[in-house]
Structure formats: structure tokens, C-alpha cells
C-alpha atoms as a PDB file:
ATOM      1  CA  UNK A   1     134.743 143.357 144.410  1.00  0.00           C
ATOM      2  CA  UNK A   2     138.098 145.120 144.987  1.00  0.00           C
ATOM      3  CA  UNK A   3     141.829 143.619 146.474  1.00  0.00           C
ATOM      4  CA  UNK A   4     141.088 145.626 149.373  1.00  0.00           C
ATOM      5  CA  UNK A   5     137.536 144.064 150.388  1.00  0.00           C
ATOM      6  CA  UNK A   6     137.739 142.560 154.075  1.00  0.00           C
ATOM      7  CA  UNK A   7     136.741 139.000 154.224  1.00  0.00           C
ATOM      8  CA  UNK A   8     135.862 136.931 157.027  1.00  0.00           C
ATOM      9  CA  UNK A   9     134.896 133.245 157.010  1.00  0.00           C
ATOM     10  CA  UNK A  10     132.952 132.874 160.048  1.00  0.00           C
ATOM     11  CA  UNK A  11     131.603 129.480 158.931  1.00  0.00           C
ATOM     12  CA  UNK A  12     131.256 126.471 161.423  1.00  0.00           C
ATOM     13  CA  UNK A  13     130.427 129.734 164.020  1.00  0.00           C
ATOM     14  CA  UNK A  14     127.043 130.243 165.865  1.00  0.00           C
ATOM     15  CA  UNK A  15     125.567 132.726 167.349  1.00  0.00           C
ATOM     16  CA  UNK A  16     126.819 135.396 168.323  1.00  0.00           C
ATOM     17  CA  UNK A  17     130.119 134.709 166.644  1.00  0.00           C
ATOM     18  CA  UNK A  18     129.691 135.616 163.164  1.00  0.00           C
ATOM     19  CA  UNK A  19     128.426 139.299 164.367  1.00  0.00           C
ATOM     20  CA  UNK A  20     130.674 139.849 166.818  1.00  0.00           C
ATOM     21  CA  UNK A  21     133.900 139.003 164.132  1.00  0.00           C
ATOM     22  CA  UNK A  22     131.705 141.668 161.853  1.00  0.00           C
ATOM     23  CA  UNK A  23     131.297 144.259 164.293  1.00  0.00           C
ATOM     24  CA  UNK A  24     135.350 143.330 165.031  1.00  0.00           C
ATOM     25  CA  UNK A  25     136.736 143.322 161.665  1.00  0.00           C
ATOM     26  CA  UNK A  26     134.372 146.592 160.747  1.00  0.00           C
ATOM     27  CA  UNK A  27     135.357 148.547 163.677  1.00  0.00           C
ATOM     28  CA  UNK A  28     139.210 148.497 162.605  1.00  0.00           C
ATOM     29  CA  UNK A  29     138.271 149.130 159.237  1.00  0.00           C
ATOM     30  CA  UNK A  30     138.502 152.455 156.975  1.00  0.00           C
ATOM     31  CA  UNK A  31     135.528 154.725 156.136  1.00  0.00           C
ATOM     32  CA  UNK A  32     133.763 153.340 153.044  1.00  0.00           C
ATOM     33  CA  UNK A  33     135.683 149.657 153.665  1.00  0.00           C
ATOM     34  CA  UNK A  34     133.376 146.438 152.619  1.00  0.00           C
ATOM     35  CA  UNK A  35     133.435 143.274 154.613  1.00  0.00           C
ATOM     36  CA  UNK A  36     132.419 140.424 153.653  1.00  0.00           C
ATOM     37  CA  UNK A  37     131.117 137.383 155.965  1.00  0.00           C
ATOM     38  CA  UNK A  38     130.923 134.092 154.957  1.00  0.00           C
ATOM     39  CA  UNK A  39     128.392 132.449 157.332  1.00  0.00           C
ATOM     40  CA  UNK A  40     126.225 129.194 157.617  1.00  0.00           C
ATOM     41  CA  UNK A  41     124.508 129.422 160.756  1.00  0.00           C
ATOM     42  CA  UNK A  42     120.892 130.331 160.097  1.00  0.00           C
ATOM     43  CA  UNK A  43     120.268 133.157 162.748  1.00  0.00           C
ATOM     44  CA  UNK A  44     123.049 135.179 160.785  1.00  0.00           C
ATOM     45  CA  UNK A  45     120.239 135.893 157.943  1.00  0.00           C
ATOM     46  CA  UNK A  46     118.447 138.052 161.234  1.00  0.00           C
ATOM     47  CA  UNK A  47     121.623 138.945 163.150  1.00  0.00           C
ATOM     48  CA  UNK A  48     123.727 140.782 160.431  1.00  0.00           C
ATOM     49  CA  UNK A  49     120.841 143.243 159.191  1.00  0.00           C
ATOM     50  CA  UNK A  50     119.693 143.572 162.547  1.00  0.00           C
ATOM     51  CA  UNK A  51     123.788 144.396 163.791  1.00  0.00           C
ATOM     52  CA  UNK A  52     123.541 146.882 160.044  1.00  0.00           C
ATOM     53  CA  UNK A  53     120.504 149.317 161.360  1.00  0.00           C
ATOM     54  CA  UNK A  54     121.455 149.412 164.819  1.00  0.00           C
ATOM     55  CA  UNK A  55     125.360 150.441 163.836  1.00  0.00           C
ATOM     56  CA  UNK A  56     124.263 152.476 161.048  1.00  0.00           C
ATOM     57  CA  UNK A  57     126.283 150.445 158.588  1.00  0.00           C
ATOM     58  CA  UNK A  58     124.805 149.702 154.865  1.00  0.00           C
ATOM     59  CA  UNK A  59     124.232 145.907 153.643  1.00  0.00           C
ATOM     60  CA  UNK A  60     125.209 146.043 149.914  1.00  0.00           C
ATOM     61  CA  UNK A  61     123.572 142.200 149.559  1.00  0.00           C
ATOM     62  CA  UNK A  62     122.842 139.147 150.908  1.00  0.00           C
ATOM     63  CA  UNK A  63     123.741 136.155 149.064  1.00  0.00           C
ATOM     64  CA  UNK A  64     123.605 132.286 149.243  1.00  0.00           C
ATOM     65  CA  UNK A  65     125.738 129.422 147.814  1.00  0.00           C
ATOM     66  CA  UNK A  66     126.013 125.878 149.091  1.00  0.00           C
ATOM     67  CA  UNK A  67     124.755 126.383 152.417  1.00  0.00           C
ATOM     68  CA  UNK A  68     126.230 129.451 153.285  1.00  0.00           C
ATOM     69  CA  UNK A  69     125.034 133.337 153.203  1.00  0.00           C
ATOM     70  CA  UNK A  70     127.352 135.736 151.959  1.00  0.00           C
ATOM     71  CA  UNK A  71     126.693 139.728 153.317  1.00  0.00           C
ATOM     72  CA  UNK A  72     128.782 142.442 151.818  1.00  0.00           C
ATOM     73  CA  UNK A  73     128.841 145.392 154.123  1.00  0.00           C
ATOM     74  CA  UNK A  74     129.907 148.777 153.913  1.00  0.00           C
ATOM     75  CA  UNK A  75     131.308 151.029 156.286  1.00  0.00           C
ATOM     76  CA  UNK A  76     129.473 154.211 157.039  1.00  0.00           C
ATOM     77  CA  UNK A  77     131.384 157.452 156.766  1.00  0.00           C
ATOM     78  CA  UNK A  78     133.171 156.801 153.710  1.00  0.00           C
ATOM     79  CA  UNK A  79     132.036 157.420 149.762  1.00  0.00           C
ATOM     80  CA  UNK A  80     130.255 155.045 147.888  1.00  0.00           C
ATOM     81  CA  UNK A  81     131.940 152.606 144.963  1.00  0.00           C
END
């Protein structure tokens, strides 16, 4: 994880909301930029890989801690780190 990693704490949000502050954040960001989203509500574990093949972005990983699932998400167009 780098200082210049986007995060976004879309917890508390339902659907659509985390995925739309993704699509948001990652649509302002650089080429090759990770987001991360912080969220709890349960249809984000379909939503953000779903919102990841459609856009053509990559999902580094999916993790979870205390109730929440954490997706790191890269940018396409941009080099790998």
C-alpha cells in the first residue's frame, strides 16, 4: 500500500452507493491509481467485481475484517506495482 492509494469508506452505504463512489472516485483517478473501498453492505461482495469486468478495471483483492469487505482496485491503463 502506497501514500498515494485512494480510499473511500463507503460504510453505513447500500446499494448502489458504494459502486457508484467507486466508479466516482476511479473515474478522476490516474492510470494505474488503486482505490480502496471500505464497505459493509453485503451486495458489495457481487456489485464491485461485477462494476470491475464490465469497466475493465482489475480487483487486486477482496478482503474482510469486522464486518466489512475491503476491495483494492486498480485502474486500467496504467503499469502495474
Amino acid at each position: 500500500m502506497t501514500d498515494d492509494t485512494i480510499r473511500i469508506d463507503a460504510t453505513g452505504l447500500l446499494c448502489p452507493l458504494p459502486v457508484l463512489k467507486l466508479a466516482r472516485k476511479i473515474r478522476h483517478a490516474p492510470p494505474g491509481a488503486v482505490v480502496e473501498l471500505l464497505a459493509d453492505d453485503p451486495a458489495a461482495v457481487i456489485d464491485v467485481p461485477h462494476y470491475c469486468t464490465e469497466s475493465g478495471h482489475t480487483l487486486i483483492e477482496t478482503s474482510t475484517s469486522a464486518g466489512a469487505n475491503l476491495f483494492r482496485v486498480r485502474k486500467t491503463g496504467g503499469p502495474p506495482h
